[in-house]
Every structure is written in structure tokens, then in C-alpha cells.
N, C-alpha and C. Protein backbone atom coordinates (compact mmCIF):
# COMPACT_ATOMS: atom_id res chain seq x y z
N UNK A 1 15.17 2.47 17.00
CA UNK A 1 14.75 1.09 17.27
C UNK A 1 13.22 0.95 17.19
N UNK A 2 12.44 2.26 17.42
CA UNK A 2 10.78 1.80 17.42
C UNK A 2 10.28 1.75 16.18
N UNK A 3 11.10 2.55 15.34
CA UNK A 3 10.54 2.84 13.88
C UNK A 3 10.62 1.52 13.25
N UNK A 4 12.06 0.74 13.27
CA UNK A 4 12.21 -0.46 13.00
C UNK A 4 11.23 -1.80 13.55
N UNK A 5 11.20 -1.79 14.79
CA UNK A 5 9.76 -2.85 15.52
C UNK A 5 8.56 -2.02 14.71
N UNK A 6 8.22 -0.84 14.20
CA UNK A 6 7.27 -1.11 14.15
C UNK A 6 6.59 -0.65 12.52
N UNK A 7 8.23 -1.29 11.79
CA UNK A 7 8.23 -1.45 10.06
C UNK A 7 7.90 -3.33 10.32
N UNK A 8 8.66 -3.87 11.20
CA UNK A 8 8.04 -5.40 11.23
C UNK A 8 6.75 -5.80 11.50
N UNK A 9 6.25 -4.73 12.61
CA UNK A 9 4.73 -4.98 13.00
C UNK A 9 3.59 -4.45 11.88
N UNK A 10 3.94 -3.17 10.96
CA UNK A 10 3.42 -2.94 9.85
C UNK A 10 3.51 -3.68 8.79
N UNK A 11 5.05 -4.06 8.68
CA UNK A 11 4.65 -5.06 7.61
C UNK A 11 4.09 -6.53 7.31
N UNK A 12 4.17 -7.07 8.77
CA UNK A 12 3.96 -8.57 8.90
C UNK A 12 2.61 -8.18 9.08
N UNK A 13 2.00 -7.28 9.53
CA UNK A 13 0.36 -7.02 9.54
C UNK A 13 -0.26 -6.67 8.66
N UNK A 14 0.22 -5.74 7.26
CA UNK A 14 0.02 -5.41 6.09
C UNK A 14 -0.12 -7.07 5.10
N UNK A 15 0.72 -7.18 5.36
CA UNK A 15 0.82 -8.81 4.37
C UNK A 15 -0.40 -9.08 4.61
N UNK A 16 -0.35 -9.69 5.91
CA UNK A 16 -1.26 -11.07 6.55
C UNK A 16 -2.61 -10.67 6.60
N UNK A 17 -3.03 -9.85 6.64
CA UNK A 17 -4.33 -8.48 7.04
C UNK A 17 -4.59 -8.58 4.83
N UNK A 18 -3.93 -8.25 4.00
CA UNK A 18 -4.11 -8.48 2.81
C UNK A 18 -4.55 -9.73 2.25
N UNK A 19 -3.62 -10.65 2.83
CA UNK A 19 -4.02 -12.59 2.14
C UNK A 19 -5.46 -12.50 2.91
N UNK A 20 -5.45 -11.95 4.12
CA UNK A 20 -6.55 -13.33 4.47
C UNK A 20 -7.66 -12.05 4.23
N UNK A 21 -7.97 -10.59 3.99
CA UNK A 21 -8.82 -10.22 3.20
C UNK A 21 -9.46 -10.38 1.90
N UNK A 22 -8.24 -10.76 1.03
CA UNK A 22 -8.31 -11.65 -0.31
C UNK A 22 -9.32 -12.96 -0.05
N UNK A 23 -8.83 -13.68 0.79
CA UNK A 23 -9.57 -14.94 1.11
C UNK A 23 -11.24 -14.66 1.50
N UNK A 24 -11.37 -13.79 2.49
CA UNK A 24 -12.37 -13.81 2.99
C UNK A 24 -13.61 -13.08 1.74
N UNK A 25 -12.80 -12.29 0.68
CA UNK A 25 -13.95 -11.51 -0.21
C UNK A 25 -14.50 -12.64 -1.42
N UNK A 26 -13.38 -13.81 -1.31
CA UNK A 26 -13.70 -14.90 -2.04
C UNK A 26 -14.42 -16.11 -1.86
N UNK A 27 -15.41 -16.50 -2.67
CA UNK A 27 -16.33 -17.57 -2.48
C UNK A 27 -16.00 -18.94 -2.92
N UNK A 28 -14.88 -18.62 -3.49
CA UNK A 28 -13.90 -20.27 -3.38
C UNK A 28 -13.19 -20.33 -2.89
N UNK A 29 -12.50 -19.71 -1.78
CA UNK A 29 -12.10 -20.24 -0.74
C UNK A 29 -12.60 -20.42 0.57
N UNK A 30 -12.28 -21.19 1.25
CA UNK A 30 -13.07 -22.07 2.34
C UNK A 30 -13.29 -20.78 3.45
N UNK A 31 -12.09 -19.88 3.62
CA UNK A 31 -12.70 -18.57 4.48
C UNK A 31 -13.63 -18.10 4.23
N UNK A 32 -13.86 -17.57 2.79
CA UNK A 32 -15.22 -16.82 1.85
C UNK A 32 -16.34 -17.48 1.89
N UNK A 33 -16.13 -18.69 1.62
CA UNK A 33 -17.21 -19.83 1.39
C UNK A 33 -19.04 -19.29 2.36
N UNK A 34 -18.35 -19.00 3.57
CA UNK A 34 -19.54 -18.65 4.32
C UNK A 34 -20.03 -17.46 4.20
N UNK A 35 -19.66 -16.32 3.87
CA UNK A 35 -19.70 -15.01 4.05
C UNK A 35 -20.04 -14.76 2.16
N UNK A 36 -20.20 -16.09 0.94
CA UNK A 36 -20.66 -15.40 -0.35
C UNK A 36 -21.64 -14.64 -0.15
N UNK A 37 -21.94 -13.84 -0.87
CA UNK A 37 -23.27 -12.95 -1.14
C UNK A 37 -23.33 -11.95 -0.32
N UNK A 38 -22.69 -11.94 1.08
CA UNK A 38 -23.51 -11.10 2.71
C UNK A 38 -22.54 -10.05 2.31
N UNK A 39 -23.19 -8.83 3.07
CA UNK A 39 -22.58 -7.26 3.24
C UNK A 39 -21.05 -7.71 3.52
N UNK A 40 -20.64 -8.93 4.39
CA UNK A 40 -19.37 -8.58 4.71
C UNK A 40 -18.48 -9.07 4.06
N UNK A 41 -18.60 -10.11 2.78
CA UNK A 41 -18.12 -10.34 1.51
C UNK A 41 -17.75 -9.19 0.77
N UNK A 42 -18.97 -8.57 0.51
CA UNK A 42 -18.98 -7.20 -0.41
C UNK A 42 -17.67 -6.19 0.02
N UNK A 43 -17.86 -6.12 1.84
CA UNK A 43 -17.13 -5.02 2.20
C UNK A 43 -15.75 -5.70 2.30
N UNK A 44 -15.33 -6.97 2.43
CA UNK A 44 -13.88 -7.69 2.11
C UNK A 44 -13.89 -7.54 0.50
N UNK A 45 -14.31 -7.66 -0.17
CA UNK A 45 -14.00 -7.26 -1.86
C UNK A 45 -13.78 -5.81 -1.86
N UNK A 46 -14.21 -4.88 -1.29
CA UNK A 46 -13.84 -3.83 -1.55
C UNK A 46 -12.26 -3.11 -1.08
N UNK A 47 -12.57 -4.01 0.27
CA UNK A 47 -10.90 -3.90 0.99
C UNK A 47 -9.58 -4.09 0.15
N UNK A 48 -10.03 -5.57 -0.50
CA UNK A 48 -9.46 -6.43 -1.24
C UNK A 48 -8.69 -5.61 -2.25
N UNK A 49 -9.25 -5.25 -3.03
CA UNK A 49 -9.58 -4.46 -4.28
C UNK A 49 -8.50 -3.42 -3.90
N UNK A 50 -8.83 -2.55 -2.78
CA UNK A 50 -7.77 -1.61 -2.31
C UNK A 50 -6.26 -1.59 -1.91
N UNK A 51 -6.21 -3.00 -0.97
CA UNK A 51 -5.11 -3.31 -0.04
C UNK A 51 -4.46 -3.78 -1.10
N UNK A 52 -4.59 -4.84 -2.03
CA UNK A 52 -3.81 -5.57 -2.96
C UNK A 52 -3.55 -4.66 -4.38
N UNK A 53 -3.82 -3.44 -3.99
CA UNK A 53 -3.12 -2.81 -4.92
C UNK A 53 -1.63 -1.88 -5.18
N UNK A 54 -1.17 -2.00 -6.43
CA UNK A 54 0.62 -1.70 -5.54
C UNK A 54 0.59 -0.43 -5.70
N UNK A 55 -0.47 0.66 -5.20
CA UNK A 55 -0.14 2.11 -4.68
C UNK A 55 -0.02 2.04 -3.50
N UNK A 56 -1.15 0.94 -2.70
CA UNK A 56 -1.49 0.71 -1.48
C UNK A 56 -0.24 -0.08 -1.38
N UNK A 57 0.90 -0.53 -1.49
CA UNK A 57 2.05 -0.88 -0.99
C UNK A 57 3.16 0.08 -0.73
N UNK A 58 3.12 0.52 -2.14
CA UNK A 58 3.67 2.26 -1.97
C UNK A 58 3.86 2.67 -1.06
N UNK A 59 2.22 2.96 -0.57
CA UNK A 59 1.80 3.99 0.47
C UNK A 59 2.36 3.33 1.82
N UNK A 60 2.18 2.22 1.98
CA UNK A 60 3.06 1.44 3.04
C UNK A 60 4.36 2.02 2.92
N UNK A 61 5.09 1.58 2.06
CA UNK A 61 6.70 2.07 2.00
C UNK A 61 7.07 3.50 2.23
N UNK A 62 6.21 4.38 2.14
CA UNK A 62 6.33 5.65 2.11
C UNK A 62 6.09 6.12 3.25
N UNK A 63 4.78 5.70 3.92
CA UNK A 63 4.61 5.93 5.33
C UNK A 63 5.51 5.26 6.30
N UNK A 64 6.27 4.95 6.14
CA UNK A 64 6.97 4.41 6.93
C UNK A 64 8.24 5.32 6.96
N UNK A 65 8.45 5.66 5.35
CA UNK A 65 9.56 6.20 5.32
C UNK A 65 9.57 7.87 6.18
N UNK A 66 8.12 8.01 5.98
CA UNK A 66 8.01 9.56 6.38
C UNK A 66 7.73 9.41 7.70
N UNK A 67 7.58 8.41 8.86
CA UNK A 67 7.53 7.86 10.16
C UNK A 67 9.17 8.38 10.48
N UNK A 68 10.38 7.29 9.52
CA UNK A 68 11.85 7.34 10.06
C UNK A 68 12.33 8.70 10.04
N UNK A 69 11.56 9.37 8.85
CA UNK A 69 12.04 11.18 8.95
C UNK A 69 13.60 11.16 8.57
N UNK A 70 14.61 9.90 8.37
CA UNK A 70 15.96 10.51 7.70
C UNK A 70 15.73 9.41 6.55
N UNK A 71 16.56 9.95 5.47
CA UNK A 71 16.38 9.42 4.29
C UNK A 71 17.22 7.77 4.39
N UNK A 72 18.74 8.06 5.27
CA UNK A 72 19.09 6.75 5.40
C UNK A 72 18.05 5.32 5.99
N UNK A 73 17.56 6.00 7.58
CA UNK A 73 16.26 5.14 7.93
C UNK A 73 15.28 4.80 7.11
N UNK A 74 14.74 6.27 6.37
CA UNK A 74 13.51 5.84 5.81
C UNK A 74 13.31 4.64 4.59
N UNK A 75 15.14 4.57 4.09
CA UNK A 75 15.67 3.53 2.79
C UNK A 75 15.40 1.78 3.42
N UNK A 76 15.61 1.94 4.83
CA UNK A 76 15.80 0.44 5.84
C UNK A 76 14.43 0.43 5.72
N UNK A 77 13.74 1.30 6.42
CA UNK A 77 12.59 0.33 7.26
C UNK A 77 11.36 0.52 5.53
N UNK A 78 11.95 1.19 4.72
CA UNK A 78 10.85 1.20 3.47
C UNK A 78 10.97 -0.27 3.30
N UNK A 79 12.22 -0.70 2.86
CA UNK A 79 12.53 -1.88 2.44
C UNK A 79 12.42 -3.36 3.08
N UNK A 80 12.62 -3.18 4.62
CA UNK A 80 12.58 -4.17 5.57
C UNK A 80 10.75 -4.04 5.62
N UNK A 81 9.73 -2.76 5.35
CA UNK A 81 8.41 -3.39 5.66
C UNK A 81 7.58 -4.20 4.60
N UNK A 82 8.13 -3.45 3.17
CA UNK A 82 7.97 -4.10 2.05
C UNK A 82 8.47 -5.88 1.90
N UNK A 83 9.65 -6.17 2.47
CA UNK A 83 10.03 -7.60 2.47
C UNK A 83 9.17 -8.55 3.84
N UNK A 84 8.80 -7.88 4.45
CA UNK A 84 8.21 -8.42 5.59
C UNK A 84 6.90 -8.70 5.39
N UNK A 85 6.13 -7.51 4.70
CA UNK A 85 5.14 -7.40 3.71
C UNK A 85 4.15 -8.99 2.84
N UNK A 86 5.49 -9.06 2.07
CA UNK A 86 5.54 -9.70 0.97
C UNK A 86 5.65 -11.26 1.87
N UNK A 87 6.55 -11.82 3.05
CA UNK A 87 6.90 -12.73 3.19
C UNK A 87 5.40 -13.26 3.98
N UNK A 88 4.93 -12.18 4.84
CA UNK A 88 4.14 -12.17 5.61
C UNK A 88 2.40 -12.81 4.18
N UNK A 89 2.33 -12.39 3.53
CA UNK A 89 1.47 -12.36 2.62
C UNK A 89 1.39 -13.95 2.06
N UNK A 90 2.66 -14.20 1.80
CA UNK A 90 2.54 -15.48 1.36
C UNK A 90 2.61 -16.76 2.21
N UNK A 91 3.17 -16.28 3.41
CA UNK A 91 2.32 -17.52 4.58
C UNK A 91 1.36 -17.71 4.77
N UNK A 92 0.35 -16.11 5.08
CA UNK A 92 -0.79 -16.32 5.43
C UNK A 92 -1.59 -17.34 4.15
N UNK A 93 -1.01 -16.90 2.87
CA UNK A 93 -1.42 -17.44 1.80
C UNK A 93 -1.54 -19.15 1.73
N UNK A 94 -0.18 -19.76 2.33
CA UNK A 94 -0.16 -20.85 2.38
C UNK A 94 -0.86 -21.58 3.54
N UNK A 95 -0.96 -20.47 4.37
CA UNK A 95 -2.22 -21.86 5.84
C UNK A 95 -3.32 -21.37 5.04
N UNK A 96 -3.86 -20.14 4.86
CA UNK A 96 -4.93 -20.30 4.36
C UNK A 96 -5.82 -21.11 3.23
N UNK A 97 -5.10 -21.08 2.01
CA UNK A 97 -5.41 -22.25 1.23
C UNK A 97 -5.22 -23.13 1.38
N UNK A 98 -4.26 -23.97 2.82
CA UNK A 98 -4.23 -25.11 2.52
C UNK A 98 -2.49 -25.97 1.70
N UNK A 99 -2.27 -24.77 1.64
CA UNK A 99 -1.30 -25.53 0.66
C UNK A 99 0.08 -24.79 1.02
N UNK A 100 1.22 -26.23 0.35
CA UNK A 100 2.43 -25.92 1.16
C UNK A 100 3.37 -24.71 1.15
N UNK A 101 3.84 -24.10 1.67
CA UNK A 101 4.20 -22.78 2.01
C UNK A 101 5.79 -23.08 0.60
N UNK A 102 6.49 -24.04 0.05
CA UNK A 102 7.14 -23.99 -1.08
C UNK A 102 6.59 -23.72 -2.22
N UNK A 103 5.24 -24.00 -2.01
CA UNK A 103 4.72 -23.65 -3.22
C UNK A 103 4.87 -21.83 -3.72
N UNK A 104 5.10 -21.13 -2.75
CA UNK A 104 4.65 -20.11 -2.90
C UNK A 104 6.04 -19.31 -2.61
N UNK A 105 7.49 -20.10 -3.03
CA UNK A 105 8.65 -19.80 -2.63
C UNK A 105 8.97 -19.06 -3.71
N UNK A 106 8.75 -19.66 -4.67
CA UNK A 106 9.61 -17.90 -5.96
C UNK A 106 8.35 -17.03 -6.09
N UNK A 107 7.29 -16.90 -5.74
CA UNK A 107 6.74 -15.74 -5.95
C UNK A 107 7.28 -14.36 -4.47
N UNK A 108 7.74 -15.76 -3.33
CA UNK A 108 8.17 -14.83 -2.10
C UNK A 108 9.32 -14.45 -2.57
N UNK A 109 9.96 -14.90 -3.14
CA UNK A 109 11.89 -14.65 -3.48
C UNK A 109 11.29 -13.44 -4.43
N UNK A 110 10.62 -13.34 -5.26
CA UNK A 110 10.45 -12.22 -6.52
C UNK A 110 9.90 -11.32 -5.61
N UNK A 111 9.02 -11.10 -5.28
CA UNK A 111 7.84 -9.87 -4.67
C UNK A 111 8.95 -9.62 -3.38
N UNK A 112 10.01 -10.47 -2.30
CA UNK A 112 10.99 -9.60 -1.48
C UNK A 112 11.95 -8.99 -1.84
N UNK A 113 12.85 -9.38 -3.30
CA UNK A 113 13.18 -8.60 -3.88
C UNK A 113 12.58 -7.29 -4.55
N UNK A 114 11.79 -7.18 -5.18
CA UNK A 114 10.99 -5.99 -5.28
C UNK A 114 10.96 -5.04 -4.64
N UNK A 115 10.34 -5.68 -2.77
CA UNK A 115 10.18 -5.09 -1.94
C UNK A 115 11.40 -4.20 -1.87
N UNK A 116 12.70 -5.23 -1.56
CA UNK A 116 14.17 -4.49 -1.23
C UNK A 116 14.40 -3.34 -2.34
N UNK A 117 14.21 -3.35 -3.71
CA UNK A 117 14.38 -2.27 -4.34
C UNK A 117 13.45 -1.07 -4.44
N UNK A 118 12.14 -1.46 -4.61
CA UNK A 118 11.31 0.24 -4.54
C UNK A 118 11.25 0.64 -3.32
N UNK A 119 10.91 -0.72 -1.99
CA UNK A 119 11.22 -0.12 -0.47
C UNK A 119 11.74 0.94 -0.14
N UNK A 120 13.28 0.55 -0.87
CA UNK A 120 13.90 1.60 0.26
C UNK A 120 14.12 3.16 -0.71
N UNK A 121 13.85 2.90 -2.31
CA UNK A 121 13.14 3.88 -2.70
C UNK A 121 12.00 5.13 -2.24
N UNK A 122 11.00 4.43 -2.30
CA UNK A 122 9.99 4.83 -1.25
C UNK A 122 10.49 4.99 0.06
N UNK A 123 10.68 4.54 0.37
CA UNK A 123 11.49 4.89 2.02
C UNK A 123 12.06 6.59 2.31
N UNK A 124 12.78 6.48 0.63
CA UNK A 124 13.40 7.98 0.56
C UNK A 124 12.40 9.04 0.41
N UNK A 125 11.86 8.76 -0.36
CA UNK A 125 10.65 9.26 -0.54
C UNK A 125 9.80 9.88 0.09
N UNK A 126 9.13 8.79 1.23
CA UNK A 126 8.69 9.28 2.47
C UNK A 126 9.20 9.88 3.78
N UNK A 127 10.52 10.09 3.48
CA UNK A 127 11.70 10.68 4.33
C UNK A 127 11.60 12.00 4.05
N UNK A 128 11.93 12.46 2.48
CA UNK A 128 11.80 13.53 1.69
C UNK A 128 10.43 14.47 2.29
N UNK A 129 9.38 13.93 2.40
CA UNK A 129 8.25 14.37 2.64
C UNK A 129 8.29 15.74 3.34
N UNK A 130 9.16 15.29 4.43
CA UNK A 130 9.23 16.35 5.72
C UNK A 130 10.20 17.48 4.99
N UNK A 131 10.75 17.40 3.94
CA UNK A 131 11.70 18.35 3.23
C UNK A 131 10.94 19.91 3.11
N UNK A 132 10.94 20.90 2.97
CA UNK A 132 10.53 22.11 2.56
C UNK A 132 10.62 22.40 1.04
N UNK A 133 10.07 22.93 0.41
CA UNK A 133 9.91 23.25 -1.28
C UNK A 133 9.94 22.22 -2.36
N UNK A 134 10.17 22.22 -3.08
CA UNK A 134 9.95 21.29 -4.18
C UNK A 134 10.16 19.64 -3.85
N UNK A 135 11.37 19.42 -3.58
CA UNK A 135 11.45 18.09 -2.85
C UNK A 135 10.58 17.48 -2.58
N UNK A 136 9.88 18.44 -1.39
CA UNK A 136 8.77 18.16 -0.52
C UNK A 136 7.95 17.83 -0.94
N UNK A 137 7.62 18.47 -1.81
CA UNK A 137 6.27 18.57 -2.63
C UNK A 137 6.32 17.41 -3.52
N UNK A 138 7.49 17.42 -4.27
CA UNK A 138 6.95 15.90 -5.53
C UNK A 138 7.02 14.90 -4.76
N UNK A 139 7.59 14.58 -3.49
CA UNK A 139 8.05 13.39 -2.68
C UNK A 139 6.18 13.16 -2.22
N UNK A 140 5.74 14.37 -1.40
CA UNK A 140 4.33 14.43 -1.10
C UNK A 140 2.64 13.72 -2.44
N UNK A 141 3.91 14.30 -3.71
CA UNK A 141 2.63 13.74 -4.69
C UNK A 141 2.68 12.33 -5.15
N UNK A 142 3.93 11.80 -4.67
CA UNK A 142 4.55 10.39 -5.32
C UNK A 142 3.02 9.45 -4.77
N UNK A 143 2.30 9.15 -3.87
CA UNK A 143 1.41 8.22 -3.51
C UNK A 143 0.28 8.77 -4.78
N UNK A 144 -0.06 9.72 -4.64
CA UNK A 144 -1.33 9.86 -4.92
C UNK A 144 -1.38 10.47 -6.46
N UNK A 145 -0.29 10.75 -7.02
CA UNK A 145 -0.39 10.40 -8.59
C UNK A 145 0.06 9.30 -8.86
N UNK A 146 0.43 8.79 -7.92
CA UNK A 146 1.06 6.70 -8.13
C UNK A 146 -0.28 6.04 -8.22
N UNK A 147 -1.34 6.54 -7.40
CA UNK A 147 -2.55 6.14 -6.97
C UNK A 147 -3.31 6.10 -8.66
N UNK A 148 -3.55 7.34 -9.05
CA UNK A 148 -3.95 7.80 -10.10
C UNK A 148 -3.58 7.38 -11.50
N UNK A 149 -2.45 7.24 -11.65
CA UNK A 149 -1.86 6.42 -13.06
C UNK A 149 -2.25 4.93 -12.95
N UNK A 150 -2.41 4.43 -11.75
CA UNK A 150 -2.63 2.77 -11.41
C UNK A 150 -3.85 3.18 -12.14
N UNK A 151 -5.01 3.68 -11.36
CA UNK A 151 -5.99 3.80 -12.14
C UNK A 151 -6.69 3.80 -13.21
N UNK A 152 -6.04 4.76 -13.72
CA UNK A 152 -5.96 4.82 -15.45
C UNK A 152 -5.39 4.07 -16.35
N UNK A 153 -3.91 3.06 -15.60
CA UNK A 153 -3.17 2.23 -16.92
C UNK A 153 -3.72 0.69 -16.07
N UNK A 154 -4.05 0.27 -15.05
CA UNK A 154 -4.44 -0.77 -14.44
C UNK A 154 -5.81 -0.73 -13.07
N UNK A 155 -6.63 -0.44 -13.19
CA UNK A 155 -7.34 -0.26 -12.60
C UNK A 155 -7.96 -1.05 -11.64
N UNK A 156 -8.50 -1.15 -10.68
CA UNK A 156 -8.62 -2.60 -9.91
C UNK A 156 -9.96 -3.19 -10.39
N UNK A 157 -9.88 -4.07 -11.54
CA UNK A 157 -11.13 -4.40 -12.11
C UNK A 157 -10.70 -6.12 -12.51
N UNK A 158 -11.22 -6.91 -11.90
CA UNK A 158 -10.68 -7.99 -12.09
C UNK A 158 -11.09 -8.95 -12.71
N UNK A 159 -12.76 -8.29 -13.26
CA UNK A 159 -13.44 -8.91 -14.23
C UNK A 159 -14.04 -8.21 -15.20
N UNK A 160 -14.77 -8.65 -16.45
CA UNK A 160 -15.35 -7.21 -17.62
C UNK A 160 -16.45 -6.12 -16.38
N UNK A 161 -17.37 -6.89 -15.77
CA UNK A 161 -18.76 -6.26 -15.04
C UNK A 161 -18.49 -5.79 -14.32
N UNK A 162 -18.92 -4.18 -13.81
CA UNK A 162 -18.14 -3.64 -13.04
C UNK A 162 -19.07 -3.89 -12.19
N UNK A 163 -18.52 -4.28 -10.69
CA UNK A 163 -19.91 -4.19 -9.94
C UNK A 163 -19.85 -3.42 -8.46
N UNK A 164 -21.00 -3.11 -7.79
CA UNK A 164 -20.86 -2.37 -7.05
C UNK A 164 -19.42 -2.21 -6.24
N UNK A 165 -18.91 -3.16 -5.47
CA UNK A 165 -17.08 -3.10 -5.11
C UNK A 165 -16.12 -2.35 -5.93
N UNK A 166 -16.63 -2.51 -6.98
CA UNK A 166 -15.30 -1.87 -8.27
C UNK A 166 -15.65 -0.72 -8.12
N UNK A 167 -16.84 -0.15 -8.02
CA UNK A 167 -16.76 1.31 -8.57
C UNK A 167 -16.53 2.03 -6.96
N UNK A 168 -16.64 1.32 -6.12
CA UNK A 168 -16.37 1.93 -4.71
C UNK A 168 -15.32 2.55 -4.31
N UNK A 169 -14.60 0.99 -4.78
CA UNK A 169 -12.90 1.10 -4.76
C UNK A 169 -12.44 1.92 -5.43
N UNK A 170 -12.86 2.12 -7.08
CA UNK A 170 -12.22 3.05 -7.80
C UNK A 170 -12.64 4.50 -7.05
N UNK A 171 -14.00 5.29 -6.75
CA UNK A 171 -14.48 5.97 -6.22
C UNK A 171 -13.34 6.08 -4.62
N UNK A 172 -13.07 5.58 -4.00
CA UNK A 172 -12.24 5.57 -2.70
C UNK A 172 -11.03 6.10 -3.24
N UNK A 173 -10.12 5.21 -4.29
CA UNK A 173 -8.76 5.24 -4.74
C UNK A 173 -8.87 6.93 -4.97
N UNK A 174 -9.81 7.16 -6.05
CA UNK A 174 -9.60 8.49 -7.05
C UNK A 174 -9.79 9.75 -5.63
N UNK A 175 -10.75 9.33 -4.59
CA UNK A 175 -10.93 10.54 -3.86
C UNK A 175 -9.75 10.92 -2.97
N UNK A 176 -9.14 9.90 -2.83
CA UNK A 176 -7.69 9.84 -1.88
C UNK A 176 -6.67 10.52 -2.25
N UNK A 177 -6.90 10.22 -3.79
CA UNK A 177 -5.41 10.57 -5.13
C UNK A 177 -5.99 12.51 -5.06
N UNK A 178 -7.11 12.54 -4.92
CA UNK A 178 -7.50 14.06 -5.15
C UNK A 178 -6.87 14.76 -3.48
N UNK A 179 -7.44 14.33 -2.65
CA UNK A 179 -7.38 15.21 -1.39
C UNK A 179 -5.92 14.83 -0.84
N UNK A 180 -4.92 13.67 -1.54
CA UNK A 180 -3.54 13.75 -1.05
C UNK A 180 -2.88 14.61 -1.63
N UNK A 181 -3.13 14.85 -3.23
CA UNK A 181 -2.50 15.74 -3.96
C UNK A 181 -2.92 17.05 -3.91
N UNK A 182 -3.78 17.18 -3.41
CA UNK A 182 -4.21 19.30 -3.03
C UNK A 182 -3.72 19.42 -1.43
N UNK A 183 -3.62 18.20 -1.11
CA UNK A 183 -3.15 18.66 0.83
C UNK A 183 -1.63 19.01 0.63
N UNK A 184 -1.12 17.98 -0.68
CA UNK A 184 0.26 18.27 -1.06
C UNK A 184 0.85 19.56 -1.26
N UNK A 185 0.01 20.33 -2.54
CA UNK A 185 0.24 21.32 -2.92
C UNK A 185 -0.38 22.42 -2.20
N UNK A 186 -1.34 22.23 -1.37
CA UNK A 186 -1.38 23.34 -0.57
C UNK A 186 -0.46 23.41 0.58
N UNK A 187 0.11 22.59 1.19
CA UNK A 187 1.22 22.22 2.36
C UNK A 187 2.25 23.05 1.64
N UNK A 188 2.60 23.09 -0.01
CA UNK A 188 3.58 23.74 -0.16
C UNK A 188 3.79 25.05 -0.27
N UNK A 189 2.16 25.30 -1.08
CA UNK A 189 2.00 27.14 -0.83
C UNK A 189 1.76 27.54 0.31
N UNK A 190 1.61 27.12 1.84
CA UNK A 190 1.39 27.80 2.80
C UNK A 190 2.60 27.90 2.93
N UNK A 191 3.92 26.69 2.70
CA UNK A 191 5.10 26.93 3.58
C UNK A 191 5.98 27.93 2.90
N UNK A 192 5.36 28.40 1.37
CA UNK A 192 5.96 29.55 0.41
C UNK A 192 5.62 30.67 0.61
N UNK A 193 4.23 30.98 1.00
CA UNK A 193 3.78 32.52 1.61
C UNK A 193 4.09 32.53 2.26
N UNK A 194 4.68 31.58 3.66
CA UNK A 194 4.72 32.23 5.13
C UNK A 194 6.38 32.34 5.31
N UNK A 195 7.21 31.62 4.12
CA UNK A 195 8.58 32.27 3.60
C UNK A 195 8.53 33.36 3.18
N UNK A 196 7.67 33.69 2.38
CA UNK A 196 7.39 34.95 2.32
C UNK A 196 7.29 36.29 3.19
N UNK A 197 6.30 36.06 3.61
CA UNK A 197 6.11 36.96 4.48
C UNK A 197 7.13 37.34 5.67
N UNK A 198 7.59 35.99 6.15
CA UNK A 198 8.57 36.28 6.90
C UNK A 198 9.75 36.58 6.78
């Protein structure tokens, strides 16, 4: 029951914590409006840049899944934080701009479906985590070569000029994708020598 309260409290906070970071790194919208130009624009664009990217949803679905620790749980609450996620995102979306919360009804119907299918994917995933040997291990690299291919085939660049935010973000993303994927593979050779040995 806690894992579940607290795939709703992750995901309705993931959403809403995303829209209105979006808002605030932006200078056309009325949140941003005050904060163009200042350090704390910059540092909401960089957030931005991060949170609204779909490794960083992933990584939601996954952590959650590797929270429930069984693969059946980790399939629910991947999926229930991802839809909560998504629903949560597009409210905040609609008080924040201003505008009516139908407007923003088939992008919620598309992106909670989504949610419901890689969710509880990921869910398994992050369930898997806690597995021993190989399992373990590709389940462990799924974020952070997910991280890494985003990178390379879509990168978080949302205009030609790269500017200081972009290369931060990319610089943040790539160092994450490095030290998740060697914590990965070293998590697996310690738990192979000390099979070993023992």
C-alpha cells in the first residue's frame, strides 16, 4: 500500500513539478515573464531541459519499479506513476497557461496511454534491478543507455544556438549515463567475484 501512495505522490509531483518548471524557464509565459534573463530562469531552463526529457520519465518508471522490488508491483505502480505523471502535467499545464484543461484532453488520453504501456514495462524493469547476474545488470543499464541514445538520436536542444543551459544539461545527462552504467557493471562484477570466491 505505501509503494502505491507513494507512485501517486511521485507521480502527481513529477508531472506538476515538470509543467510549472517548463513555465517558469519561459519568458512567454506569465510565470517566466518575471524571472527572463535572472540566474533563476537559467537554472529552470536547465531543469527544464532535464525533467521533460523521456529518459527522465523512464527513470521515474523504473525507480519506482525498483522501490516495489516484485515484478508484478513494479508493472502497477510503473504504470499508475507514469499515468498520474502525464495527467498531473497537463493540469498544471492548463491553470498555468490559462487555458481550458479540454484543450489539453487528447494529448492527456495519448501520453496516459503511453504511460500504461512502457510504465509497467519499466516497472519490470526496475523490479528486475534487484535480480543477481545478467538480468540485473541489463535491467540496471536500461536508464542510462536510454539516457545516452536520447542524446545522440534527440538531444535536448530546442533551438540551432547552443547556449549555456544546453550544454549543462547535456554535460549533467552524459555524466549520469556514465556513473549509472559503471555503478551498473561494477554492482555486477562484485556480485560475480564474491560468487566466486564463495
Amino acid at each position: 500500500m505505501k509503494i502505491m501512495m507513494g507512485s501517486v505522490v511521485a507521480g502527481f509531483g513529477f508531472g506538476a513539478v515538470t509543467s510549472l518548471v517548463n513555465a517558469l524557464s519561459s519568458p512567454y509565459v506569465e510565470l517566466g515573464v518575471p524571472l527572463a534573463g535572472s540566474a533563476w530562469a537559467k537554472a529552470a531552463k536547465v531543469l527544464s531541459l532535464l525533467m521533460d526529457a523521456g529518459w527522465s520519465w523512464a527513470a521515474l518508471a523504473v525507480g519506482m519499479g525498483w522501490l516495489a522490488g516484485k515484478w508484478v508491483r513494479g508493472a502497477l505502480v510503473g504504470a499508475l506513476t507514469l499515468i498520474l505523471a502525464s495527467v498531473a502535467y497537463y493540469v498544471t499545464d492548463a491553470f498555468v497557461l490559462g487555458t481550458p484543461l479540454a484543450f489539453f484532453a487528447t494529448e492527456t488520453i495519448v501520453w496516459s496511454t503511453v504511460g500504461l504501456l512502457f510504465g509497467s514495462v519499466l516497472g519490470v524493469v526496475g523490479a528486475a534491478i534487484r535480480r543477481p547476474g545478467l538480468i540485473g545488470l541489463l535491467a540496471a543499464l536500461t536508464v542510462p543507455v536510454g539516457a545516452a541514445a536520447q542524446m545522440v538520436v534527440l538531444p535536448p536542444r530546442p533551438h540551432l544556438t547552443l547556449t549555456p543551459a544546453i550544454i549543462l544539461a547535456e554535460v549533467i545527462v552524459w555524466t549520469a549515463a556514465v556513473l549509472g552504467a559503471s555503478w551498473a557493471v561494477y554492482r555486477f562484477w562484485a556480485a560475480r567475484r564474491s560468487a566466486e570466491v564463495g
